[in-house]
PDB file of N, CA and C in Angstrom:
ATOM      1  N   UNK A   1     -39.924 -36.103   4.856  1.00  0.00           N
ATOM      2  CA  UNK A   1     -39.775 -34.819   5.514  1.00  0.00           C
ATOM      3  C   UNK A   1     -38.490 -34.896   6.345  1.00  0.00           C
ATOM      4  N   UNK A   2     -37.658 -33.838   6.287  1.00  0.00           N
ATOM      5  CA  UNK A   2     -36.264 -33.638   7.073  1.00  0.00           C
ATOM      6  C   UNK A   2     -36.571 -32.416   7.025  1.00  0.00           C
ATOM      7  N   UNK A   3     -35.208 -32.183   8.578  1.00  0.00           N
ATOM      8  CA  UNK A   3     -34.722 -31.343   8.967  1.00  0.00           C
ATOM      9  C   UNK A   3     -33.560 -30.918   8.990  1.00  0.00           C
ATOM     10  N   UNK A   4     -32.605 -29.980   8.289  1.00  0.00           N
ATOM     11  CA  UNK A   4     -31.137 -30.205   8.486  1.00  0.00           C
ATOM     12  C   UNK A   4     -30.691 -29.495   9.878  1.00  0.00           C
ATOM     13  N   UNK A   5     -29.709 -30.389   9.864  1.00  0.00           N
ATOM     14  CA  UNK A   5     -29.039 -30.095  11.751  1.00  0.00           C
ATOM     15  C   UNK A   5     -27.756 -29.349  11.223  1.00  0.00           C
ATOM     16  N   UNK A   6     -27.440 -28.830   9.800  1.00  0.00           N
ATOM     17  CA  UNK A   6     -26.582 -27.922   9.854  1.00  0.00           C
ATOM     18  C   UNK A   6     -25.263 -28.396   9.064  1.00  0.00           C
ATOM     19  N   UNK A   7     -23.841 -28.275   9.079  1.00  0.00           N
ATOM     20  CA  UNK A   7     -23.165 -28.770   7.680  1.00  0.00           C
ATOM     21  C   UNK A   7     -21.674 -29.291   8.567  1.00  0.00           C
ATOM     22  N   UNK A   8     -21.354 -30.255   8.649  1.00  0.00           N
ATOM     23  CA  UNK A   8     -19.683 -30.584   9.332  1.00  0.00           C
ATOM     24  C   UNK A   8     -18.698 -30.938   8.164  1.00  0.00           C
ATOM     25  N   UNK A   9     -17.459 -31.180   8.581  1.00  0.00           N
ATOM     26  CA  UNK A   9     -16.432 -31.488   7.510  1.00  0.00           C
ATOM     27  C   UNK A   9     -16.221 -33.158   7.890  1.00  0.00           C
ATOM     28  N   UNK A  10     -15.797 -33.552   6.758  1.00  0.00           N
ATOM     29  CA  UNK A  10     -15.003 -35.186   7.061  1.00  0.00           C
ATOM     30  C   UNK A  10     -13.599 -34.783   7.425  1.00  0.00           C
ATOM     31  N   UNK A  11     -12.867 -35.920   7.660  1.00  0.00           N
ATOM     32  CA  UNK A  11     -11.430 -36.539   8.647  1.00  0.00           C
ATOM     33  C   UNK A  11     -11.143 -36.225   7.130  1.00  0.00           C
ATOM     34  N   UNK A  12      -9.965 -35.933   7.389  1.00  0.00           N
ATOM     35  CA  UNK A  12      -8.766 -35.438   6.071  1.00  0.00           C
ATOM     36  C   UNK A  12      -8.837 -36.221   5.203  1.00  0.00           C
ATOM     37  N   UNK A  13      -8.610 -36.308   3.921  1.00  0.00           N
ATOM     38  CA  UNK A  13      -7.794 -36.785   3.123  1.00  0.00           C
ATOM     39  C   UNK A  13      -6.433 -36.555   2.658  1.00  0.00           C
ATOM     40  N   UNK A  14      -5.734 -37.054   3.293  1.00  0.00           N
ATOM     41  CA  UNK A  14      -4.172 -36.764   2.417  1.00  0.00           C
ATOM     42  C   UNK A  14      -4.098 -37.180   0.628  1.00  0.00           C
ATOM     43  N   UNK A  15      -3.613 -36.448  -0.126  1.00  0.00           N
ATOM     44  CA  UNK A  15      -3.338 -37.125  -1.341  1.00  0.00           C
ATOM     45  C   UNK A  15      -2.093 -36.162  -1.769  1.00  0.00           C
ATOM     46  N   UNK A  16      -0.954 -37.699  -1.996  1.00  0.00           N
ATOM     47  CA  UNK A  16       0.266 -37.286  -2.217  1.00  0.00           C
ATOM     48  C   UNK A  16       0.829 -37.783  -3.592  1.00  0.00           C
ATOM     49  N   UNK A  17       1.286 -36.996  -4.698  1.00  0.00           N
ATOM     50  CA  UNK A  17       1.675 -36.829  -5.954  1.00  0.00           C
ATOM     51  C   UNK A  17       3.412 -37.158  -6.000  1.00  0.00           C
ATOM     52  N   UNK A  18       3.622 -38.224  -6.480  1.00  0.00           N
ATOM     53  CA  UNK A  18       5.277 -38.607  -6.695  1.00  0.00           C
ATOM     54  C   UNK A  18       5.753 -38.911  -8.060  1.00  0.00           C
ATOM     55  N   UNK A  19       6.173 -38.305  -8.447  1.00  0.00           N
ATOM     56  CA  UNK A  19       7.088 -39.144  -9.453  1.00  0.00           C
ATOM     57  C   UNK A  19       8.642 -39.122  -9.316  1.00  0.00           C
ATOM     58  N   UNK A  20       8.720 -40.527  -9.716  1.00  0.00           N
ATOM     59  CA  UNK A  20      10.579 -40.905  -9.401  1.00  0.00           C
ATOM     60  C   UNK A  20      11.556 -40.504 -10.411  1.00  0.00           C
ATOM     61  N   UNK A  21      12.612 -40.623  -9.857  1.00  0.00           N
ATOM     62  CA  UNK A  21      14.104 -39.287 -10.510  1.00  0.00           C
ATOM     63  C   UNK A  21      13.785 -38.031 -11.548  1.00  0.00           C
ATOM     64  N   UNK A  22      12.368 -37.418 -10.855  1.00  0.00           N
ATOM     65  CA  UNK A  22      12.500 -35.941 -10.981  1.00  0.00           C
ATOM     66  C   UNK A  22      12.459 -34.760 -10.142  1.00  0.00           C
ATOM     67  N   UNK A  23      12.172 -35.554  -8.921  1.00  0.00           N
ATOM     68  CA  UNK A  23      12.527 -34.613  -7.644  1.00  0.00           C
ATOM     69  C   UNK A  23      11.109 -34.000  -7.797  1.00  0.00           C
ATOM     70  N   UNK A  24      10.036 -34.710  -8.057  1.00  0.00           N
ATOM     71  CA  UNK A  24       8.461 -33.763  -8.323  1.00  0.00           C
ATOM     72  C   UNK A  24       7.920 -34.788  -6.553  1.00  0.00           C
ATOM     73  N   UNK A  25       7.477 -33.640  -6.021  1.00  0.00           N
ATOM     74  CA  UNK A  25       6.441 -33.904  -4.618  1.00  0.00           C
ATOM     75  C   UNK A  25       5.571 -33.372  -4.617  1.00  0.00           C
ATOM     76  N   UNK A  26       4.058 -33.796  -4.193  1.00  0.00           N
ATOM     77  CA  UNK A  26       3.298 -32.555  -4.343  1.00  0.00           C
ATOM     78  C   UNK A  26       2.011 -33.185  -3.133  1.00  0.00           C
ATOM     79  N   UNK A  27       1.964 -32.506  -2.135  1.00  0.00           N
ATOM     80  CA  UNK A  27       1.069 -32.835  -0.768  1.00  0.00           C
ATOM     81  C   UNK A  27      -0.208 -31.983  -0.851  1.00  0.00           C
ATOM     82  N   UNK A  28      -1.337 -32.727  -0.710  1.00  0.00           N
ATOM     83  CA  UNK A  28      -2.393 -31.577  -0.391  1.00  0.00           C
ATOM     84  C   UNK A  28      -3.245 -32.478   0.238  1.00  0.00           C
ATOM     85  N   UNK A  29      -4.589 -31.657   0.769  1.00  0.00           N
ATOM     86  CA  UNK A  29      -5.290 -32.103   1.793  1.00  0.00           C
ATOM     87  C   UNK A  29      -6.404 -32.111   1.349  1.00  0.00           C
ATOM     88  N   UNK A  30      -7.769 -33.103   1.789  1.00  0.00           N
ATOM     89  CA  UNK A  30      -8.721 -32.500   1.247  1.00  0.00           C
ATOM     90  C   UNK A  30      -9.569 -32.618   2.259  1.00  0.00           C
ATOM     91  N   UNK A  31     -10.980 -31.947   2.350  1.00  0.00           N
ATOM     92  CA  UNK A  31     -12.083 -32.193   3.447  1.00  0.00           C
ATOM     93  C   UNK A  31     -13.560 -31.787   3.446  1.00  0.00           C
ATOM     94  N   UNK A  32     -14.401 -32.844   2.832  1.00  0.00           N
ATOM     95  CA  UNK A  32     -15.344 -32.975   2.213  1.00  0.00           C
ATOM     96  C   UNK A  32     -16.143 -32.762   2.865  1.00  0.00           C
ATOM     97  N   UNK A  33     -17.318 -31.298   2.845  1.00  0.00           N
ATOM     98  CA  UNK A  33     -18.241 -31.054   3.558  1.00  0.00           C
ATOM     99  C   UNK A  33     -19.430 -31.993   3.330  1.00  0.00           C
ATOM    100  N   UNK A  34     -20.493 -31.914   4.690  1.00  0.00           N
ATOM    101  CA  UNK A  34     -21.606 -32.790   4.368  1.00  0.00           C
ATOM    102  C   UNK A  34     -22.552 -32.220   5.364  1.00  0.00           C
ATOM    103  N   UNK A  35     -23.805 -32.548   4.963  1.00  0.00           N
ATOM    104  CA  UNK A  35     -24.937 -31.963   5.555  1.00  0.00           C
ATOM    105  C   UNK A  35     -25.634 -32.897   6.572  1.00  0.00           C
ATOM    106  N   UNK A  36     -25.975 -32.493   7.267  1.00  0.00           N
ATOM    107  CA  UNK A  36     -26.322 -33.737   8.071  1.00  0.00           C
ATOM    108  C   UNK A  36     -27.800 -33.681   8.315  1.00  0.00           C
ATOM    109  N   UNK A  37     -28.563 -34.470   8.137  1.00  0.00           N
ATOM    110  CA  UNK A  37     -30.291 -34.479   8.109  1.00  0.00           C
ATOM    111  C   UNK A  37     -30.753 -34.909   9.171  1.00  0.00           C
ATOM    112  N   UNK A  38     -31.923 -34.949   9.616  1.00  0.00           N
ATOM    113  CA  UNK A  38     -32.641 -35.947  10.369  1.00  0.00           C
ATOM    114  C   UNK A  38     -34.366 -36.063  10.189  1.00  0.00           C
ATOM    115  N   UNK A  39     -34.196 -37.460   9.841  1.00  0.00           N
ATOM    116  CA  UNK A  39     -35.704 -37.727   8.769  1.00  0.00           C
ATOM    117  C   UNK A  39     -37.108 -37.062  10.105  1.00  0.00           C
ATOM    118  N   UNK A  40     -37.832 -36.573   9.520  1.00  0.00           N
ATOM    119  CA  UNK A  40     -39.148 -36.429  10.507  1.00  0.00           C
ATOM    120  C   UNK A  40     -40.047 -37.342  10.544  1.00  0.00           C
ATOM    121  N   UNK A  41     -40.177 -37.848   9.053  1.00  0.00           N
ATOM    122  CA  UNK A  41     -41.468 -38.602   8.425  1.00  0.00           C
ATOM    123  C   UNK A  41     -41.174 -38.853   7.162  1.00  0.00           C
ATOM    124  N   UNK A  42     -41.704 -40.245   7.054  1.00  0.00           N
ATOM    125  CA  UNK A  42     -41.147 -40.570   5.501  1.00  0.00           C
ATOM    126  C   UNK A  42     -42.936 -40.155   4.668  1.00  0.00           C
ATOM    127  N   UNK A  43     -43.028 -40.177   3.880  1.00  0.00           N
ATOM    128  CA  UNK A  43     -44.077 -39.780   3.230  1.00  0.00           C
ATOM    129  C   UNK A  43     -44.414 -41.114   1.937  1.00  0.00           C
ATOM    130  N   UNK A  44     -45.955 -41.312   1.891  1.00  0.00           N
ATOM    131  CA  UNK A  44     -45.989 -42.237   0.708  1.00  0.00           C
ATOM    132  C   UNK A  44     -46.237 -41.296  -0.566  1.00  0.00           C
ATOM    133  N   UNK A  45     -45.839 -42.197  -1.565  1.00  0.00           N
ATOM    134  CA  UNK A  45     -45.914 -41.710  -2.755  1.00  0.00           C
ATOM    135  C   UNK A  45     -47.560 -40.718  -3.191  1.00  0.00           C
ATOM    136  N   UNK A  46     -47.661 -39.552  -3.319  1.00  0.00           N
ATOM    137  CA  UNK A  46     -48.404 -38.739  -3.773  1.00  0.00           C
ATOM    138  C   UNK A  46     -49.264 -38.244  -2.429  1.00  0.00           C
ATOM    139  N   UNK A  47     -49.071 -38.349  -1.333  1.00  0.00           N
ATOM    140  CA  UNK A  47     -49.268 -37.896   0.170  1.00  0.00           C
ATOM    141  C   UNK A  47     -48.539 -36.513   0.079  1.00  0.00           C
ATOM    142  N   UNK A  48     -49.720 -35.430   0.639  1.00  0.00           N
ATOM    143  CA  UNK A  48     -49.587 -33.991   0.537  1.00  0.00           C
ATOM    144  C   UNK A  48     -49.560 -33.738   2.046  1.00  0.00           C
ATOM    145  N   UNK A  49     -48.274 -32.920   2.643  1.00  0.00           N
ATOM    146  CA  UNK A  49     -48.541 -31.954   3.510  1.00  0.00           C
ATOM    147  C   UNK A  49     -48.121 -30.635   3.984  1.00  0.00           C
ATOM    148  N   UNK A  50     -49.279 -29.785   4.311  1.00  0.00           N
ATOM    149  CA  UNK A  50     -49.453 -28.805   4.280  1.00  0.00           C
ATOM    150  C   UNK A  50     -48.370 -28.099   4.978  1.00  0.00           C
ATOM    151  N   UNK A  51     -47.557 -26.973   4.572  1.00  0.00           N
ATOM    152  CA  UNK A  51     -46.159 -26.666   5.404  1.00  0.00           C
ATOM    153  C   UNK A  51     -46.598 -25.873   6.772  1.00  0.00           C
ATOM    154  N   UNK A  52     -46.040 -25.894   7.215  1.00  0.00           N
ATOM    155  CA  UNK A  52     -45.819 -25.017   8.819  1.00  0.00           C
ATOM    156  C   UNK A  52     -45.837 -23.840   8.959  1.00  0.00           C
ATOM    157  N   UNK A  53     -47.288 -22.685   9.065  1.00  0.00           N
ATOM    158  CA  UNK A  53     -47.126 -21.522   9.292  1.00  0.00           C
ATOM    159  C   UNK A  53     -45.860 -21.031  10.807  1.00  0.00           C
ATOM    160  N   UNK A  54     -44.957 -19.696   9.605  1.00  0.00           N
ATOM    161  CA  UNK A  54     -44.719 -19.073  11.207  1.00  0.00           C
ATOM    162  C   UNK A  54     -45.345 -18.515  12.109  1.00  0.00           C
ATOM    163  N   UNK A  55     -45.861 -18.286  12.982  1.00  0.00           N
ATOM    164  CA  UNK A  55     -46.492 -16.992  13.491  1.00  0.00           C
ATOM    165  C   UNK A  55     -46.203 -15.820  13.265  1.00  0.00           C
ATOM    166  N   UNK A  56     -47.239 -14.794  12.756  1.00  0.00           N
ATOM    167  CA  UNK A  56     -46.770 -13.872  12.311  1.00  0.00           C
ATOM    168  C   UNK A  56     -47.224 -12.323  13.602  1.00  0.00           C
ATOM    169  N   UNK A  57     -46.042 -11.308  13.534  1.00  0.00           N
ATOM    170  CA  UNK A  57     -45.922 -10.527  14.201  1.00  0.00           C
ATOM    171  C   UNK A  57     -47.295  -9.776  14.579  1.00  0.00           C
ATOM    172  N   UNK A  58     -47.997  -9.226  15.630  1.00  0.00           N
ATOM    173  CA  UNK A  58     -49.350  -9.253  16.092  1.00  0.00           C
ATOM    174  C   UNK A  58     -49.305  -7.723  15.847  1.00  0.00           C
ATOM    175  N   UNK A  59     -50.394  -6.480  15.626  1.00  0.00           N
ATOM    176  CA  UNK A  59     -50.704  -5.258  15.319  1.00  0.00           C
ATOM    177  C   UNK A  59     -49.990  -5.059  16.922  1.00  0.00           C
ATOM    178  N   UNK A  60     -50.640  -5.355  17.736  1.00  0.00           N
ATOM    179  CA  UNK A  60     -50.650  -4.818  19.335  1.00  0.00           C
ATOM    180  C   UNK A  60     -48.924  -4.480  19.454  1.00  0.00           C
ATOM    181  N   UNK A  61     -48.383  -5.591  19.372  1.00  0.00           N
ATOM    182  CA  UNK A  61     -46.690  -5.360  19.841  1.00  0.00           C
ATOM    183  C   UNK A  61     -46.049  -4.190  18.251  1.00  0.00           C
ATOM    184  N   UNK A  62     -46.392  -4.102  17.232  1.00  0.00           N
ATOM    185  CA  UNK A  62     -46.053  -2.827  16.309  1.00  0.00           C
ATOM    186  C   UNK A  62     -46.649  -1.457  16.943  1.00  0.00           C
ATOM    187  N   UNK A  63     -48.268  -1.787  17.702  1.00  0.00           N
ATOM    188  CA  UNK A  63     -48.453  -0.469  18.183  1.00  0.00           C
ATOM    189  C   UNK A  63     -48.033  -0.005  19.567  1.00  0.00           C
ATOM    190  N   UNK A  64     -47.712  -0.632  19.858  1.00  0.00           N
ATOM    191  CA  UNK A  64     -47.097  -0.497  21.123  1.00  0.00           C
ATOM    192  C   UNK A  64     -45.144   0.466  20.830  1.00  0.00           C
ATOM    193  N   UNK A  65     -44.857  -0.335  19.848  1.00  0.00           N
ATOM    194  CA  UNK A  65     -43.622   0.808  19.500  1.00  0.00           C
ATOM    195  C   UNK A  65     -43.454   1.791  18.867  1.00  0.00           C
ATOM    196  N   UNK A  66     -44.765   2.408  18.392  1.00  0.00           N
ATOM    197  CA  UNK A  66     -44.982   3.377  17.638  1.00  0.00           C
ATOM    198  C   UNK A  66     -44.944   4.425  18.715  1.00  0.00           C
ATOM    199  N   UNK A  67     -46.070   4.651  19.842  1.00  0.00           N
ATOM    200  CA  UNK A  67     -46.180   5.814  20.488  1.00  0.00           C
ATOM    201  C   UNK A  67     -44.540   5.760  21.010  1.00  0.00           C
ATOM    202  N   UNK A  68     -43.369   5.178  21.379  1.00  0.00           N
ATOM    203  CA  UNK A  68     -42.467   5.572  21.544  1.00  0.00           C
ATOM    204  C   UNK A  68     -41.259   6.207  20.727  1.00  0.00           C
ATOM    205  N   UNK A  69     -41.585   5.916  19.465  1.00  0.00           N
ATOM    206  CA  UNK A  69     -40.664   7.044  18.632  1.00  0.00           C
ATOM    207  C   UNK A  69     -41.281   7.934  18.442  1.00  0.00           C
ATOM    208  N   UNK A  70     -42.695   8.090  18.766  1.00  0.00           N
ATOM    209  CA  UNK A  70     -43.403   9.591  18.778  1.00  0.00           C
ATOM    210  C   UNK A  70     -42.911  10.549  19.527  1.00  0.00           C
ATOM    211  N   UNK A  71     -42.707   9.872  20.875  1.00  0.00           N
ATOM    212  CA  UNK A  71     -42.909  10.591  21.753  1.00  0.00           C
ATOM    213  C   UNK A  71     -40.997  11.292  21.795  1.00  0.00           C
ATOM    214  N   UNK A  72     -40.387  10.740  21.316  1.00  0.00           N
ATOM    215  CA  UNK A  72     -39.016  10.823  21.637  1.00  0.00           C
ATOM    216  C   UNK A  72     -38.756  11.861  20.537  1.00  0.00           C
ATOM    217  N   UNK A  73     -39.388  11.545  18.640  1.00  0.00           N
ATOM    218  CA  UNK A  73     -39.562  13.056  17.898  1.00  0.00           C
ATOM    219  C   UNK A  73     -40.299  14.234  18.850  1.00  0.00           C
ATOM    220  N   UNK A  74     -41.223  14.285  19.415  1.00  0.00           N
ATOM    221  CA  UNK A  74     -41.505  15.449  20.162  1.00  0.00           C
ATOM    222  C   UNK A  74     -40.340  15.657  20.901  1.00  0.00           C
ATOM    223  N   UNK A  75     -39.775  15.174  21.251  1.00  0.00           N
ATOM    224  CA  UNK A  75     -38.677  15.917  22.604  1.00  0.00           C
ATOM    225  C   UNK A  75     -37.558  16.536  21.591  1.00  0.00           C
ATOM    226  N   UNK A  76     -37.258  15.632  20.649  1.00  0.00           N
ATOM    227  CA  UNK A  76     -36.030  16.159  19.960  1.00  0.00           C
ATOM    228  C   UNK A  76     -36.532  17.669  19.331  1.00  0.00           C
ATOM    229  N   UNK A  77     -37.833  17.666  19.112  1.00  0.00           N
ATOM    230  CA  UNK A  77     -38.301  18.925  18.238  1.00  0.00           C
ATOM    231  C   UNK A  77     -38.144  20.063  18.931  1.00  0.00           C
ATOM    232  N   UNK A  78     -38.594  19.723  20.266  1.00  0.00           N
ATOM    233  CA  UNK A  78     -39.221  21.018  21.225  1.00  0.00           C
ATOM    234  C   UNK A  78     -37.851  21.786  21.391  1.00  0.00           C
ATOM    235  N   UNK A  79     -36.695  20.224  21.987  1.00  0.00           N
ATOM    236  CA  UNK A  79     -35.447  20.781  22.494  1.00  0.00           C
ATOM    237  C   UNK A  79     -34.689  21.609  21.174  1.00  0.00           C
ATOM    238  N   UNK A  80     -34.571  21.779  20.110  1.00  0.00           N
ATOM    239  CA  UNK A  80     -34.076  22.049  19.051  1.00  0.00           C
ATOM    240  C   UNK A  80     -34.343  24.113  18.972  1.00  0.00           C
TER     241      UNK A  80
END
């Protein structure tokens, strides 16, 4: 089991292209992304676990924002 902590770059690579008595140069850079983990728990072979509910959003706090776009269509109606 991991967690990723998100994605950084590596320290440059220079790689420089020469060939002699043709006047050919050729500079470029490179910089190899990587992910960076951090183990939670190692798990044995055929060991099941169950994933992590989110909590899910409660009726009370949806009804609670309902009577306020009600109430704000009534005003727009009346004033109209």
């Amino acid at each position: 089991m991991a967690k990723s902590l998100g994605e950084q770059k590596d320290d440059k690579i220079i790689v420089f292209k020469y060939k002699n008595k043709v006047r050919y140069r050729n500079k470029t850079g490179h910089r190899q992304i990587h992910t960076r983990l951090m183990i939670d728990k190692i798990l044995k072979p055929g060991e099941v676990v169950e994933p992590v509910k989110k909590p899910r959003r409660t009726r009370k706090k949806a009804a609670e924002a309902e009577p306020i776009a009600e109430e704000t269509k009534e005003v727009t109606e009346s004033g109209s």
